[in-house]
N, C-alpha and C. Protein backbone atom coordinates (compact mmCIF):
# COMPACT_ATOMS: atom_id res chain seq x y z
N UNK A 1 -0.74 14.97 -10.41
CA UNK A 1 -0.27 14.46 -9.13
C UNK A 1 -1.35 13.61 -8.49
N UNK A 2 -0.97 12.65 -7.98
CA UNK A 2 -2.22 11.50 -7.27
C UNK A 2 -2.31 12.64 -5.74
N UNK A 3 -3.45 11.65 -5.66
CA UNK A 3 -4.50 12.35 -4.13
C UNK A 3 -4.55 11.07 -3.75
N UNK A 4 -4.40 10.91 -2.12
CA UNK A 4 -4.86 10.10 -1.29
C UNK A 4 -5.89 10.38 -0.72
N UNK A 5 -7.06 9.35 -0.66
CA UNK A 5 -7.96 9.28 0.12
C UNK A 5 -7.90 7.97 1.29
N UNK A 6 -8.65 8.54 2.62
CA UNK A 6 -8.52 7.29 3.26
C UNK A 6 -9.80 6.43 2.77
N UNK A 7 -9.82 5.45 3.27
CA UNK A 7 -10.62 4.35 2.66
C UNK A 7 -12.00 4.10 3.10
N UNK A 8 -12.54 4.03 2.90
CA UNK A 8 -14.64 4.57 3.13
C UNK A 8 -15.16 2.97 2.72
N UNK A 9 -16.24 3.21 2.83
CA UNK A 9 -17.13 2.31 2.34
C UNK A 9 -17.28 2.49 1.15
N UNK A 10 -17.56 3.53 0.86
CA UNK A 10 -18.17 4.26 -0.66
C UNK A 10 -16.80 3.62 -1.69
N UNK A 11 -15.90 3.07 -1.31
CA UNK A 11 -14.45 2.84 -2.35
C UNK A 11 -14.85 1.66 -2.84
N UNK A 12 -15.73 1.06 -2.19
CA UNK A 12 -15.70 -0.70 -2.72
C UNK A 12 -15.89 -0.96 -3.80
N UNK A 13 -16.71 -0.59 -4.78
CA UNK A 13 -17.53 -0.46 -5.97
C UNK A 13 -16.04 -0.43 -6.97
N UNK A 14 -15.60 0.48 -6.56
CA UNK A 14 -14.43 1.07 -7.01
C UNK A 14 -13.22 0.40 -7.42
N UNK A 15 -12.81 0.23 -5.81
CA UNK A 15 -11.66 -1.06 -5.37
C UNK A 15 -11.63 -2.38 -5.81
N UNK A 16 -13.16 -2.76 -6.06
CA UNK A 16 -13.15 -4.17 -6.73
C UNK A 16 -12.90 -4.21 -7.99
N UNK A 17 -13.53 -3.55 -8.91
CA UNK A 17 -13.16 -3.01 -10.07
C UNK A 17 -11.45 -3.21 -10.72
N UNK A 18 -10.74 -2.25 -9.43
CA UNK A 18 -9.45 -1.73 -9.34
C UNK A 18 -8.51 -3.30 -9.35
N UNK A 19 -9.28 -4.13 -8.00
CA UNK A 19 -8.50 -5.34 -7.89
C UNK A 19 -8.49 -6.19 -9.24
N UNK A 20 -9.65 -6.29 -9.63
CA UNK A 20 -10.13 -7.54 -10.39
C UNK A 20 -9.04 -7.30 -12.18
N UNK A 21 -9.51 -5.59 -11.98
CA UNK A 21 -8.86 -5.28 -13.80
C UNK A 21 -7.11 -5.54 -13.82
N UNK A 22 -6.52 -5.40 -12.06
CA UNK A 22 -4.98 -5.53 -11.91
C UNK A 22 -4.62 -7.28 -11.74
N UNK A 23 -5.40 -7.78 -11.54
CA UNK A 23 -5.53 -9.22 -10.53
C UNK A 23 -4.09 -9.89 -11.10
N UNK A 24 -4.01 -9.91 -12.54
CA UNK A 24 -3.22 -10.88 -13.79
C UNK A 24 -1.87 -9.93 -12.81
N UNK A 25 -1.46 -8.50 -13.51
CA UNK A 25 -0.65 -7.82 -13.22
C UNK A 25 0.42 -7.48 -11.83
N UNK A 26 -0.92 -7.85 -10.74
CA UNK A 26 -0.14 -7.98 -9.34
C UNK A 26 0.33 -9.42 -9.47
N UNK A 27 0.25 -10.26 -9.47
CA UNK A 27 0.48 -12.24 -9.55
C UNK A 27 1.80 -12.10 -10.38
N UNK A 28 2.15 -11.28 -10.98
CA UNK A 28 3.47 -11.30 -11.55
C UNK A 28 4.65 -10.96 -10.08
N UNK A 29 3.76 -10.26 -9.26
CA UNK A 29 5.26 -9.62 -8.28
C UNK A 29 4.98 -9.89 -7.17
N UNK A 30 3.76 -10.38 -6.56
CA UNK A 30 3.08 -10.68 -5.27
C UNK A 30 1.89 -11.86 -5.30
N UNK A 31 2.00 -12.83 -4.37
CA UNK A 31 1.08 -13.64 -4.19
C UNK A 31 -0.65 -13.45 -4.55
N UNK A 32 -1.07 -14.18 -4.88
CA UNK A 32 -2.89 -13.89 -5.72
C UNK A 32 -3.36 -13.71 -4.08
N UNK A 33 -4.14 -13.11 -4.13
CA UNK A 33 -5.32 -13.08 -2.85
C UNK A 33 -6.33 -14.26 -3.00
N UNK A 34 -6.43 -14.97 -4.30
CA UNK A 34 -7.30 -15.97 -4.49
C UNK A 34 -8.69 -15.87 -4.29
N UNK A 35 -9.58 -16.66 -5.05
CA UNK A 35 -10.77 -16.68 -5.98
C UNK A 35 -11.55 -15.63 -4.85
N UNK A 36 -11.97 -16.14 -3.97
CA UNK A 36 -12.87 -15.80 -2.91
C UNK A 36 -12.54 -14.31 -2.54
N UNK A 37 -11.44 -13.71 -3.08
CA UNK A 37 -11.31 -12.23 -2.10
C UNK A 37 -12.06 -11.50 -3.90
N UNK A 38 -12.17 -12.00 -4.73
CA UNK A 38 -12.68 -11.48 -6.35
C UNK A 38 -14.23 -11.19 -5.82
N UNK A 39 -14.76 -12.50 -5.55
CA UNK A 39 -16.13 -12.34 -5.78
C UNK A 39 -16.82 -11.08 -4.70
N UNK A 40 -18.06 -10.56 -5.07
CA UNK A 40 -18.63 -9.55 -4.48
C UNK A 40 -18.97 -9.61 -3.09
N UNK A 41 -19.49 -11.09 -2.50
CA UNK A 41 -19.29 -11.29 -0.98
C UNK A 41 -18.34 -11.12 -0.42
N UNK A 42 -17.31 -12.44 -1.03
CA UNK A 42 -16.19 -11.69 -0.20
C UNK A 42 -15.75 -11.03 -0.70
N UNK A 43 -15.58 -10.24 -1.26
CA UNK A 43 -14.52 -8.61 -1.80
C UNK A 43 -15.57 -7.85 -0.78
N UNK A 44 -17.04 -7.99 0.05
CA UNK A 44 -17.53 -6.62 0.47
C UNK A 44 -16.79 -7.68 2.37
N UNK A 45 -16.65 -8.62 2.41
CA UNK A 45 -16.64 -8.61 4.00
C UNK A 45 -15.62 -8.24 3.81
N UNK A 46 -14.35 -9.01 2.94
CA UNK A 46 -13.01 -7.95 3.49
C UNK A 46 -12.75 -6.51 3.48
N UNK A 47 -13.45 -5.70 2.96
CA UNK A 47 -13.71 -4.79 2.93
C UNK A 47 -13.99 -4.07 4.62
N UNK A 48 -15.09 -4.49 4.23
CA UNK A 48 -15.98 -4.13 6.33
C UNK A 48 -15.14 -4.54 6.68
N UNK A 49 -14.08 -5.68 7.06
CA UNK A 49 -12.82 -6.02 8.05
C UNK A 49 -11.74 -5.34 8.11
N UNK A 50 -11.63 -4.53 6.49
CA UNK A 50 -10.63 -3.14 6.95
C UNK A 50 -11.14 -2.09 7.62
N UNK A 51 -12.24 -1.88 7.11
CA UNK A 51 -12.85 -0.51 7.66
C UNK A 51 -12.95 -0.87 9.13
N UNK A 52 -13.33 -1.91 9.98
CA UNK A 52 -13.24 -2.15 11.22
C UNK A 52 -11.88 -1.97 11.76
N UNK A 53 -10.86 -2.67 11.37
CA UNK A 53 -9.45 -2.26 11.77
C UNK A 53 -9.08 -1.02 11.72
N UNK A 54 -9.35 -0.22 10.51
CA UNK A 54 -9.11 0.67 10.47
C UNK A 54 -9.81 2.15 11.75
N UNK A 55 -11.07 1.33 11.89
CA UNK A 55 -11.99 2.38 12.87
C UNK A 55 -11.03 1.85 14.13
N UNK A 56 -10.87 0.61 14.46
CA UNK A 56 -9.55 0.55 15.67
C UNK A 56 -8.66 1.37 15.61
N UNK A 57 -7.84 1.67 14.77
CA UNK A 57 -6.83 2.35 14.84
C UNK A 57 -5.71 1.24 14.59
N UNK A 58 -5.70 -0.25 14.27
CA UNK A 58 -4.91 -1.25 13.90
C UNK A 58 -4.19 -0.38 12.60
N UNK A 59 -4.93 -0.28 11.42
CA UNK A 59 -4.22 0.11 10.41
C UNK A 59 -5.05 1.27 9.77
N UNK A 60 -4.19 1.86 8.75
CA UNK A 60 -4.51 2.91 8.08
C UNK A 60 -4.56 2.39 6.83
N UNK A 61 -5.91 2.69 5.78
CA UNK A 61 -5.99 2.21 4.58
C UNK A 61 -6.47 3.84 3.52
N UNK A 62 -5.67 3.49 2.74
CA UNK A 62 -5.98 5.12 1.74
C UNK A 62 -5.75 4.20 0.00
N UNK A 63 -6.94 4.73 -0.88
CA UNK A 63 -6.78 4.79 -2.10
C UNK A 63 -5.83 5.84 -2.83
N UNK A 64 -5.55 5.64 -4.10
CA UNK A 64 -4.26 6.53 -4.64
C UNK A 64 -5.74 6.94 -5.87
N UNK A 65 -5.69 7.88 -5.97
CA UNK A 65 -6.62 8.70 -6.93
C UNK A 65 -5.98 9.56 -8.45
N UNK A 66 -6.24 9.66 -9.47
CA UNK A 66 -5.44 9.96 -10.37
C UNK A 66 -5.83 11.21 -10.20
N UNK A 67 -5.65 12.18 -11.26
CA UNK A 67 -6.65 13.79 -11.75
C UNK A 67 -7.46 13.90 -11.99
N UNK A 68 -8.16 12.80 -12.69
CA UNK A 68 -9.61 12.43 -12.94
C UNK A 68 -9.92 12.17 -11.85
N UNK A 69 -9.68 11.71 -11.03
CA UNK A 69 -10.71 11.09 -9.87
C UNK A 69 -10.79 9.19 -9.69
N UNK A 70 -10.11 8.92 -10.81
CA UNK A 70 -10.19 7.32 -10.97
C UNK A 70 -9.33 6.71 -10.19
N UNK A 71 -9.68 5.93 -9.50
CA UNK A 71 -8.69 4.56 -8.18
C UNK A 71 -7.45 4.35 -8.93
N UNK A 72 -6.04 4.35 -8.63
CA UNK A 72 -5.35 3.76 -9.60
C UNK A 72 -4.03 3.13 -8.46
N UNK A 73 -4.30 2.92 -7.38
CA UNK A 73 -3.73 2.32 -6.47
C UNK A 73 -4.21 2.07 -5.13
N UNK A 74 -3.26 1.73 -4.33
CA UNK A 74 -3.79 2.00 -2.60
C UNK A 74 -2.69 1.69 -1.99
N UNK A 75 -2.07 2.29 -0.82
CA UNK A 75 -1.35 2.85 -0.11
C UNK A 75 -1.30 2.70 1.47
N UNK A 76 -1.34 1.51 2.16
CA UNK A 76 -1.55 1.32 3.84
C UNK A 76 -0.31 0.72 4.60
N UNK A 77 -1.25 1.37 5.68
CA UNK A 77 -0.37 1.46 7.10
C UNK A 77 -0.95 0.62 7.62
N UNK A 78 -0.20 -0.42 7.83
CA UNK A 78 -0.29 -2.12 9.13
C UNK A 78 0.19 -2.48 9.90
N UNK A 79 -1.03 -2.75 11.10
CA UNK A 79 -0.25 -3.35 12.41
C UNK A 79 0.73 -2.26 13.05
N UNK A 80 -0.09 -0.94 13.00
CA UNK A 80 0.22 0.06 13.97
C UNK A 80 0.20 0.10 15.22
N UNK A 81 2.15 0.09 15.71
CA UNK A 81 2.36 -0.35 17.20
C UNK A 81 3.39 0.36 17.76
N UNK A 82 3.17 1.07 19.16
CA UNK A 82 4.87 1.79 19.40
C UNK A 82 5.37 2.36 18.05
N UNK A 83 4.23 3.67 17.21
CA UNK A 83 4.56 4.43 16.56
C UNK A 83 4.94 4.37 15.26
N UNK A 84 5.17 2.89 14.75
CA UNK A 84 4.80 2.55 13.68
C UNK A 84 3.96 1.63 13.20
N UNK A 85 4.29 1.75 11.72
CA UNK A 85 3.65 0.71 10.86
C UNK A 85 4.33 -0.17 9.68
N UNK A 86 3.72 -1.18 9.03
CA UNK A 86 3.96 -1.54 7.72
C UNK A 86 3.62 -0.85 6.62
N UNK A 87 4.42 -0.22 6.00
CA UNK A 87 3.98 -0.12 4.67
C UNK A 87 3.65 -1.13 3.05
N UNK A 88 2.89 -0.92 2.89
CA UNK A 88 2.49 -1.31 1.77
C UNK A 88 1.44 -0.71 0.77
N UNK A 89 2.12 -1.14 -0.98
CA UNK A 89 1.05 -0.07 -1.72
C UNK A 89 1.56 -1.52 -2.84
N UNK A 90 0.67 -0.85 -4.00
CA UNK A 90 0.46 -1.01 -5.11
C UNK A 90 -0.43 -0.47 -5.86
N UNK A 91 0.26 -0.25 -7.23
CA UNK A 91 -0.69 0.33 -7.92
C UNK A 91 -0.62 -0.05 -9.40
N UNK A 92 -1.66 0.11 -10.29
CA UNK A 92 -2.11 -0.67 -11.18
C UNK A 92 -1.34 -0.37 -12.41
N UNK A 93 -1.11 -1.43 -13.02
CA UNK A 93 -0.82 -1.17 -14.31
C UNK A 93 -0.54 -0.36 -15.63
N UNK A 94 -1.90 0.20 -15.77
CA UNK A 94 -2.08 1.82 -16.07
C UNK A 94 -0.95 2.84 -16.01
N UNK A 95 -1.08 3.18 -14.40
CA UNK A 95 -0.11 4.00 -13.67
C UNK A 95 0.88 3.80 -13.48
N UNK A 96 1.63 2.75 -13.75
CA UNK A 96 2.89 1.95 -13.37
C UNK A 96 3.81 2.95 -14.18
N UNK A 97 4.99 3.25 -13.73
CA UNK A 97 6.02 3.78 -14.12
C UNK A 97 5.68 5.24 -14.51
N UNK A 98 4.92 6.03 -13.79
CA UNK A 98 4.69 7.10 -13.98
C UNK A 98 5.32 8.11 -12.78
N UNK A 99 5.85 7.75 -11.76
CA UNK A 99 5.75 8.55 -10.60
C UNK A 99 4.51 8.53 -9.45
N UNK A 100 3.91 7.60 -9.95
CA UNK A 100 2.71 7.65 -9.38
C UNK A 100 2.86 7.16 -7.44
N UNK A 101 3.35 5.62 -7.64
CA UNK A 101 3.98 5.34 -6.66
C UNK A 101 4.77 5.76 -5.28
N UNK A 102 5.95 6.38 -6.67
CA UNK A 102 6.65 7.07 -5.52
C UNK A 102 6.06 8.26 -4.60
N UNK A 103 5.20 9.30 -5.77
CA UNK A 103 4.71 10.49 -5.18
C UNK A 103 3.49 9.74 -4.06
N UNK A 104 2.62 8.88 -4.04
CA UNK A 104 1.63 8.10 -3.15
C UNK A 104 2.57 7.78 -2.00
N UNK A 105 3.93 7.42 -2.03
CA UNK A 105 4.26 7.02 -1.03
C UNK A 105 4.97 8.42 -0.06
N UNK A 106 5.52 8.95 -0.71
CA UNK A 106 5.34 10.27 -0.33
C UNK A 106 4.44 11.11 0.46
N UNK A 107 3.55 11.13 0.18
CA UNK A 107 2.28 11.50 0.51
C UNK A 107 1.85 10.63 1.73
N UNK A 108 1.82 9.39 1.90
CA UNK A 108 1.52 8.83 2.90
C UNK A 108 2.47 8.63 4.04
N UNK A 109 3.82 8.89 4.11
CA UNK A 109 4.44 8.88 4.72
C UNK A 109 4.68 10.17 5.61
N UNK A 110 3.93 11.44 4.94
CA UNK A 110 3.41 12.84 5.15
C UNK A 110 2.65 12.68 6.32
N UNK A 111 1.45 11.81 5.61
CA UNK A 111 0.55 11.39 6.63
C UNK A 111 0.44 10.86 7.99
N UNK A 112 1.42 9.82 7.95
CA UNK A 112 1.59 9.28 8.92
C UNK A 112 2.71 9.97 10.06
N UNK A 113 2.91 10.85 9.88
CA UNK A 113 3.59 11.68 10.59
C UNK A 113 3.25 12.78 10.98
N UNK A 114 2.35 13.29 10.48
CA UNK A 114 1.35 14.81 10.72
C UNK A 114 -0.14 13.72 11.10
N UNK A 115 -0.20 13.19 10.88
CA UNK A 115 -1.93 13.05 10.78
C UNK A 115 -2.27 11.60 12.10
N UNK A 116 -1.20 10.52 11.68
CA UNK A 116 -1.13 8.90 12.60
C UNK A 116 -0.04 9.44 13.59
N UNK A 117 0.83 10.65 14.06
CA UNK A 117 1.76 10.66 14.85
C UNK A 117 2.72 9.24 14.99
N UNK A 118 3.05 8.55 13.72
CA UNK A 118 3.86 7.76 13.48
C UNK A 118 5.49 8.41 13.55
N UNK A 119 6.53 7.38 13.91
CA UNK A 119 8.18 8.24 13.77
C UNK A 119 8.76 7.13 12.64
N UNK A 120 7.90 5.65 12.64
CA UNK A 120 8.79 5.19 11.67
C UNK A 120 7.80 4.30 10.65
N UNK A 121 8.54 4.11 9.58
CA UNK A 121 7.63 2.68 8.69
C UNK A 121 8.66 1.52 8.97
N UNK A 122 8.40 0.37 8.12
CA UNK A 122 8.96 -1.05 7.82
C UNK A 122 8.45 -0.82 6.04
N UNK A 123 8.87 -1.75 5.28
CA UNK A 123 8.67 -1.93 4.46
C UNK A 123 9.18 -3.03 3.58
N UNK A 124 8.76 -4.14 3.40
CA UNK A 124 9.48 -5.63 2.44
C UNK A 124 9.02 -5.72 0.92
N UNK A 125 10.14 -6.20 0.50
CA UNK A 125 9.58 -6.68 -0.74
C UNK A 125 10.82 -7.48 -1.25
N UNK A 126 10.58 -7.94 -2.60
CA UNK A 126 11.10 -9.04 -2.94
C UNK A 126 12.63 -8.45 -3.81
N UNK A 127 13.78 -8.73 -3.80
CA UNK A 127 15.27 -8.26 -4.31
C UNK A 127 15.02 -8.30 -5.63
N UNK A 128 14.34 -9.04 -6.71
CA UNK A 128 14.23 -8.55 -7.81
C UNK A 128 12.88 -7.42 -8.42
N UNK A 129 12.20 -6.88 -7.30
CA UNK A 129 11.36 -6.34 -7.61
C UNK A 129 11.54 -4.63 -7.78
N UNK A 130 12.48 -3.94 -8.57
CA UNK A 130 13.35 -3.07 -8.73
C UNK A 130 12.72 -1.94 -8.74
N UNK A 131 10.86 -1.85 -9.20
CA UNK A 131 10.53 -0.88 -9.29
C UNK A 131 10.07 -0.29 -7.33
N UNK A 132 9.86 -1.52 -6.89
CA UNK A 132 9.32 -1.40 -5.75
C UNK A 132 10.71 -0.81 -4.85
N UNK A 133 11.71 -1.36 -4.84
CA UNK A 133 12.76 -1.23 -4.40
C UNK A 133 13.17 0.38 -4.67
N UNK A 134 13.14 1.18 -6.27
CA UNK A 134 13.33 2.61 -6.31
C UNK A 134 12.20 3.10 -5.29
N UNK A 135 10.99 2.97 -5.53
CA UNK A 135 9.91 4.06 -4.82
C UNK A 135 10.35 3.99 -3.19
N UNK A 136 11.04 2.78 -2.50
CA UNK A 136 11.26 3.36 -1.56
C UNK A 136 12.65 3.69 -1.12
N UNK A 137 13.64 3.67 -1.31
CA UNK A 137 14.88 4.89 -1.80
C UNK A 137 14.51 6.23 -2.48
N UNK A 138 13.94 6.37 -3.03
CA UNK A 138 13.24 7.54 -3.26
C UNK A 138 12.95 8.45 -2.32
N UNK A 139 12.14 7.46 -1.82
CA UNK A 139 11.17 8.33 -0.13
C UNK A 139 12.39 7.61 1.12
N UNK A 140 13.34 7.83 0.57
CA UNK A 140 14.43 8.28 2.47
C UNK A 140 14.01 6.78 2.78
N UNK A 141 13.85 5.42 2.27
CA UNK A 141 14.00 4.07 3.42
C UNK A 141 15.11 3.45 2.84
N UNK A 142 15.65 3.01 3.73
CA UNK A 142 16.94 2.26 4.13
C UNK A 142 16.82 1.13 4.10
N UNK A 143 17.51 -0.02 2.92
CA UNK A 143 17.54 -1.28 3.54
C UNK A 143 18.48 -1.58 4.46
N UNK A 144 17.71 -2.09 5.20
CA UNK A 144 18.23 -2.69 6.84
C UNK A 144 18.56 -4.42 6.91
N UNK A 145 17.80 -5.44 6.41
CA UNK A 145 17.98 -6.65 6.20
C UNK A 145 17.33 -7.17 5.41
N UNK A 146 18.09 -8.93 5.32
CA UNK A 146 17.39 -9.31 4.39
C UNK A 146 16.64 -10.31 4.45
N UNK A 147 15.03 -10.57 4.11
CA UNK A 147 14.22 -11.54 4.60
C UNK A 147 13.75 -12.50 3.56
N UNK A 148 12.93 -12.75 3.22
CA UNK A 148 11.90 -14.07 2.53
C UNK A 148 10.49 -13.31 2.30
N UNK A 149 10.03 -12.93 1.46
CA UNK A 149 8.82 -12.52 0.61
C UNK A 149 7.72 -13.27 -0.02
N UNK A 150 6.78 -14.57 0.74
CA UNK A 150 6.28 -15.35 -0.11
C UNK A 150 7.20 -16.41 -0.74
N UNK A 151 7.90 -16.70 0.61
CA UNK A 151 9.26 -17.91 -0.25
C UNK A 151 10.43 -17.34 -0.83
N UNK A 152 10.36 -15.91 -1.43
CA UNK A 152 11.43 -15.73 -2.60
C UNK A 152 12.29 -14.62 -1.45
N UNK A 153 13.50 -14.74 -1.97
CA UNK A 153 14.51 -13.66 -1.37
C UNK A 153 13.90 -12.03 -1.51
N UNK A 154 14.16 -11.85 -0.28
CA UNK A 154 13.53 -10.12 0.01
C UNK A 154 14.31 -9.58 0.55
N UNK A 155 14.27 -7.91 0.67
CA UNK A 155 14.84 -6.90 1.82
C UNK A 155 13.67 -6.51 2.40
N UNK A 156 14.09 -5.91 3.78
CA UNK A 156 13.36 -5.07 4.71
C UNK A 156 13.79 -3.77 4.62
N UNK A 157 12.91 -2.63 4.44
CA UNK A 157 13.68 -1.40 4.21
C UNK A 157 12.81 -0.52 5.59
N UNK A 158 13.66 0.44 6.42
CA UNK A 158 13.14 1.20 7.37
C UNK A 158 13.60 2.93 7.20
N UNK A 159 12.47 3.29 7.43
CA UNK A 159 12.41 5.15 7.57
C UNK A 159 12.17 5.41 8.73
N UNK A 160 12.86 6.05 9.37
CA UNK A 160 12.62 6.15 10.30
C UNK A 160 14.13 7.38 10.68
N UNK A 161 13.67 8.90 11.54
CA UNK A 161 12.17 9.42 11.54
C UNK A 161 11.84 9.46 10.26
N UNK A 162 10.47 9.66 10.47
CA UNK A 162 9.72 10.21 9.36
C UNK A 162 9.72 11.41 8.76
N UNK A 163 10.07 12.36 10.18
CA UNK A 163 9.44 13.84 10.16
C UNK A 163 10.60 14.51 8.85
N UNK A 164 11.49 14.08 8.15
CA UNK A 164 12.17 14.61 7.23
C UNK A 164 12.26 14.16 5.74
């Protein structure tokens, strides 16, 4: 079963690693973050710019941890306002199609309801992206409408409460 951790300093080492070995694999279903978020400068300021948001209380950032202990996703809460947030995760390759996902999102949606006193999420993604689309039907979200994802046709899916 994955473990969430929230997101430290100490993850970076880690996280870059995590980004760089998925980089090819995410660009198939979501926009590149591009050259500059790879390299070690910037992969450490964006870093410190979550952990600052995050010390706001803007968003919630958590790694997805395997049994071993190895990074094999990440899992956040954005633009926390009037009790919610955005969700968003991904996770790597490796782990893909294991349950991994769904149980991470699970888990964070736990969280944000016992721990962020959140009542609802948001959540988008793109209409052919099917695996993304089960993990959150899975975890109780509802598509509600339908939007634009990086140009391409999307849904918006909402949970809301959480507490069940």
């Amino acid at each position: 079963m994955p473990t969430l951790e929230r997101l430290r300093a100490d993850h970076a080492d880690a996280l870059l690693a995590f980004e760089r070995e998925n980089r090819e694999y995410f660009t198939r279903s979501i926009p590149d973050r591009g050259d500059a978020y790879f390299t070690p400068a910037g992969f450490a300021a964006r870093h410190e710019a979550l952990l600052a948001e995050q010390d706001a209380g803007i968003c919630h950032f958590h790694v997805v941890l395997d049994g071993d202990g190895s990074l094999v996703g990440r899992v956040n809460l954005m633009d926390v306002a009037y009790a919610s947030a955005e969700l968003g995760y991904r996770i790597g390759e490796q782990a893909a199609g294991k349950g991994v996902a769904t149980a991470a999102v699970a888990e964070v949606c736990r969280v944000a309801a016992t721990a962020y006193g959140l009542t609802s999420l948001v959540a988008v993604t793109t209409l052919d992206n099917l695996a993304s689309r089960t993990v959150l039907e899975r975890n109780a979200f509802t598509a509600v409408e339908d939007t634009t994802v990086g140009g391409r046709p999307g849904i918006r899916y909402l949970r809301s409460p959480l507490g069940h």
